[in-house]
N, C-alpha and C. Protein backbone atom coordinates (compact mmCIF):
# COMPACT_ATOMS: atom_id res chain seq x y z
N UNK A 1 -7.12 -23.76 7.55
CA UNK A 1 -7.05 -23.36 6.16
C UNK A 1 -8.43 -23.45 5.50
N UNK A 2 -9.07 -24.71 6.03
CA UNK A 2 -10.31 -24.09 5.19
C UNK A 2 -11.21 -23.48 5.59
N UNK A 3 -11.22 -23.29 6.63
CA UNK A 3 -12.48 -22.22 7.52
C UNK A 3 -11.67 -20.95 6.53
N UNK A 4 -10.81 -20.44 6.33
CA UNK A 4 -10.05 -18.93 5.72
C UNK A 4 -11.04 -19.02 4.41
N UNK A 5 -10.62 -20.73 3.79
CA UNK A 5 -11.33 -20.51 2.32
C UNK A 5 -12.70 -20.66 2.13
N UNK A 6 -13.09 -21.21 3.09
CA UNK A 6 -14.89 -20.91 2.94
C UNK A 6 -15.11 -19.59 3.17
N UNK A 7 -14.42 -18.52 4.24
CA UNK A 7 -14.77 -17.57 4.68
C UNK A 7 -14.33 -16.42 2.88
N UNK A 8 -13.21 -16.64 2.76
CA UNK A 8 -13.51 -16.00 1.47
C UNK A 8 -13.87 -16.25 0.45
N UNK A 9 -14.55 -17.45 0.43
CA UNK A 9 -15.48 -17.57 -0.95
C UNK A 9 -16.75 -16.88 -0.42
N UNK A 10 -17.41 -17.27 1.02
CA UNK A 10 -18.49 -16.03 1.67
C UNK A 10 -18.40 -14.52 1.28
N UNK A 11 -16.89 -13.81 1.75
CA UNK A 11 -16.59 -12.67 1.25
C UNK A 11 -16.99 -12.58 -0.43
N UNK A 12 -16.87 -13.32 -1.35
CA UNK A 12 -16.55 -13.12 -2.93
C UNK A 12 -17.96 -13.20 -3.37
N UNK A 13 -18.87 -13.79 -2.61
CA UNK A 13 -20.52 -14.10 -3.00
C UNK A 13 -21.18 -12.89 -2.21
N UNK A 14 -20.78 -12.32 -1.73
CA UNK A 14 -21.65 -11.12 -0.13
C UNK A 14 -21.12 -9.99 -1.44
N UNK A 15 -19.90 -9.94 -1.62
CA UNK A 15 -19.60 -8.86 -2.94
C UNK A 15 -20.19 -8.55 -3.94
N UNK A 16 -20.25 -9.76 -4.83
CA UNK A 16 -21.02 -9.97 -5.66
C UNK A 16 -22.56 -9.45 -5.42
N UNK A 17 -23.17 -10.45 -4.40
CA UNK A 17 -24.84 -10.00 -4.48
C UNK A 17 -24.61 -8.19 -4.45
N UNK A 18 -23.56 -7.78 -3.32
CA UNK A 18 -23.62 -6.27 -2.89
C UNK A 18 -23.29 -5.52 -4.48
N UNK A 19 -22.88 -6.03 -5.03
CA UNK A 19 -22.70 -5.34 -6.60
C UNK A 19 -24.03 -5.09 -7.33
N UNK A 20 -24.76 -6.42 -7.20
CA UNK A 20 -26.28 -6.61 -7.75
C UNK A 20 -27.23 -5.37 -7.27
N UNK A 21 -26.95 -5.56 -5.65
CA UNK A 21 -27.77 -3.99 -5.42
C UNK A 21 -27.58 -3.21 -5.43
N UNK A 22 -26.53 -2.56 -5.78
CA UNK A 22 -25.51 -1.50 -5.94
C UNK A 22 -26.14 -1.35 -7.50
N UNK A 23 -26.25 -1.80 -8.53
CA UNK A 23 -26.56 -1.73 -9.31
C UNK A 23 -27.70 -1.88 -9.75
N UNK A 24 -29.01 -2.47 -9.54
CA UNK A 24 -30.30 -1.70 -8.89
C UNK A 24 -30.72 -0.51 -8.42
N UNK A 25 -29.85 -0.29 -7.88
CA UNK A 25 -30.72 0.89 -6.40
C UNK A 25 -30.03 2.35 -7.76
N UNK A 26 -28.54 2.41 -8.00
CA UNK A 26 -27.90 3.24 -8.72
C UNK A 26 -28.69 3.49 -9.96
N UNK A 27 -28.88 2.43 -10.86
CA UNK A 27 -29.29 2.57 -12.20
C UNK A 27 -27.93 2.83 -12.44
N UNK A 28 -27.20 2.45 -12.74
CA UNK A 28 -25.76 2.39 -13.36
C UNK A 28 -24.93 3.73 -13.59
N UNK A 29 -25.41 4.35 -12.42
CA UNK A 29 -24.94 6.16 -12.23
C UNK A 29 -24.02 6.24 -11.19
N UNK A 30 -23.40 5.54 -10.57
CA UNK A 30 -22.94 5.22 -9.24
C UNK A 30 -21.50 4.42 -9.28
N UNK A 31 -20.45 4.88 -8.65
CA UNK A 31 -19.24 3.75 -8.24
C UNK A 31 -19.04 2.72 -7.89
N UNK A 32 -20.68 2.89 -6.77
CA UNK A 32 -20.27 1.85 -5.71
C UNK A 32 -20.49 0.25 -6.70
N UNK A 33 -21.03 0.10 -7.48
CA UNK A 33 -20.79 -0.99 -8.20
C UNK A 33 -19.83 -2.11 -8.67
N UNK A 34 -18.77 -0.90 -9.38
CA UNK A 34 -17.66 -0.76 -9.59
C UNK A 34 -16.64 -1.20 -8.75
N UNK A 35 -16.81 -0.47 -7.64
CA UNK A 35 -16.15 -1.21 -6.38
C UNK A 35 -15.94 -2.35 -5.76
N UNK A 36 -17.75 -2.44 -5.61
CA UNK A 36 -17.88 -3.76 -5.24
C UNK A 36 -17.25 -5.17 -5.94
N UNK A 37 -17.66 -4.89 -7.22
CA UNK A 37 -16.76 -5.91 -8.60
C UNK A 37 -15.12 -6.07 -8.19
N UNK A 38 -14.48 -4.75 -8.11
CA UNK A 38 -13.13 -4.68 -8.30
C UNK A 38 -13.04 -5.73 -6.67
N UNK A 39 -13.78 -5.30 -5.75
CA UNK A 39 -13.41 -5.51 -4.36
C UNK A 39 -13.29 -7.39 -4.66
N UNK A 40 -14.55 -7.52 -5.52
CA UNK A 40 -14.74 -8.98 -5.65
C UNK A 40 -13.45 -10.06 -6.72
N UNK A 41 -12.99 -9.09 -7.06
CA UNK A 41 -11.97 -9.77 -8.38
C UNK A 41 -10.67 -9.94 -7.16
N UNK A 42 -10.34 -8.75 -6.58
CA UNK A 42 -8.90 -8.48 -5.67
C UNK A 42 -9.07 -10.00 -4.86
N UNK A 43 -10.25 -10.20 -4.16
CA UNK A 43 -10.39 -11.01 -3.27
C UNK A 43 -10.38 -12.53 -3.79
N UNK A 44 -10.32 -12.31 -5.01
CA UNK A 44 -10.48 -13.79 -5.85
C UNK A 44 -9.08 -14.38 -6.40
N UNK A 45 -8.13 -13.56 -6.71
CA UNK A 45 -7.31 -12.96 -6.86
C UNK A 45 -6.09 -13.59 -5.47
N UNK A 46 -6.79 -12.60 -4.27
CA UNK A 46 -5.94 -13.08 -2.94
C UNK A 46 -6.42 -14.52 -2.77
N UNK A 47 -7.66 -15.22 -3.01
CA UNK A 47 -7.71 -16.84 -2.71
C UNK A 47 -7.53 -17.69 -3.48
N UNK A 48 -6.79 -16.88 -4.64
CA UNK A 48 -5.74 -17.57 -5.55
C UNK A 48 -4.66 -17.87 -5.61
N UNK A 49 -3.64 -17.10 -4.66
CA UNK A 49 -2.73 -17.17 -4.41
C UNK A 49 -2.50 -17.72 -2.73
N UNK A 50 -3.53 -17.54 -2.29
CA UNK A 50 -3.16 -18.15 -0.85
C UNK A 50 -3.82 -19.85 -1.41
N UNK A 51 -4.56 -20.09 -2.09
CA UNK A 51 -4.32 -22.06 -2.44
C UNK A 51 -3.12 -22.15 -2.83
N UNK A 52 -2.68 -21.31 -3.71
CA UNK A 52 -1.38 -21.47 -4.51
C UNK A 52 -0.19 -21.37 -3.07
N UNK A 53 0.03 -20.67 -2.39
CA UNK A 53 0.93 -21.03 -1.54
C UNK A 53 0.52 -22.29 -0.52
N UNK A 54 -0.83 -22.11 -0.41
CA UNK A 54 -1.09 -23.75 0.68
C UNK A 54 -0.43 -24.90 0.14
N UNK A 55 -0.37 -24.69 -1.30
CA UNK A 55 -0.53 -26.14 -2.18
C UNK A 55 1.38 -26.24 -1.95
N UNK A 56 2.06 -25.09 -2.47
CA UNK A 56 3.19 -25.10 -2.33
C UNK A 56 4.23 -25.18 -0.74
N UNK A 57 3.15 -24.96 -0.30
CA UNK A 57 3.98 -25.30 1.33
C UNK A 57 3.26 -26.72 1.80
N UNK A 58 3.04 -27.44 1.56
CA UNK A 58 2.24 -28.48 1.59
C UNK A 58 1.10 -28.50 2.93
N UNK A 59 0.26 -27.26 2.88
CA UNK A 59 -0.73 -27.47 3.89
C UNK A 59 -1.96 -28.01 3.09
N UNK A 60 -1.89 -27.84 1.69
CA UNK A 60 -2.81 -28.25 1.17
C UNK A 60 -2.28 -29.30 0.36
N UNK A 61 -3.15 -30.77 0.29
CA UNK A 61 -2.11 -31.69 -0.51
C UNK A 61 -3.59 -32.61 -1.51
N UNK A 62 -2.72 -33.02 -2.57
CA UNK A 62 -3.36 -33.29 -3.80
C UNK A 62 -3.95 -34.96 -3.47
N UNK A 63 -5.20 -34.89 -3.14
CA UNK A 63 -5.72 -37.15 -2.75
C UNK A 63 -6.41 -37.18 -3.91
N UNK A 64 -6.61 -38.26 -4.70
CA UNK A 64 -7.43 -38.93 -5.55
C UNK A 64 -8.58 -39.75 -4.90
């Protein structure tokens, strides 16, 4: 489980920067920006709900 969630917080930061140059290289004339953002929200989104089911199936559990 957490190799998945490091790997998509990797995915959500590789998005992001790819938005940054996407939006550089474009000058803000371009989709691919756009994409990249949306790609980055969906994916934030899916590792929101997969903690949310870890937490609820107890693979993930709450220590102080």
């Amino acid at each position: 489980m957490k190799i998945v969630v490091i790997l998509l917080l990797l995915l959500i930061v590789l998005s992001l920067g790819s938005a940054l140059v996407f939006l550089l290289r474009d000058r803000g004339t371009g989709t691919r920006t756009v994409r990249a953002l949306a790609l980055r929200v969906g994916l934030s989104i899916f590792l929101f709900i997969l903690l949310m089911a870890g937490y609820a199936s107890g693979l993930i559990t709450h220590r102080l």
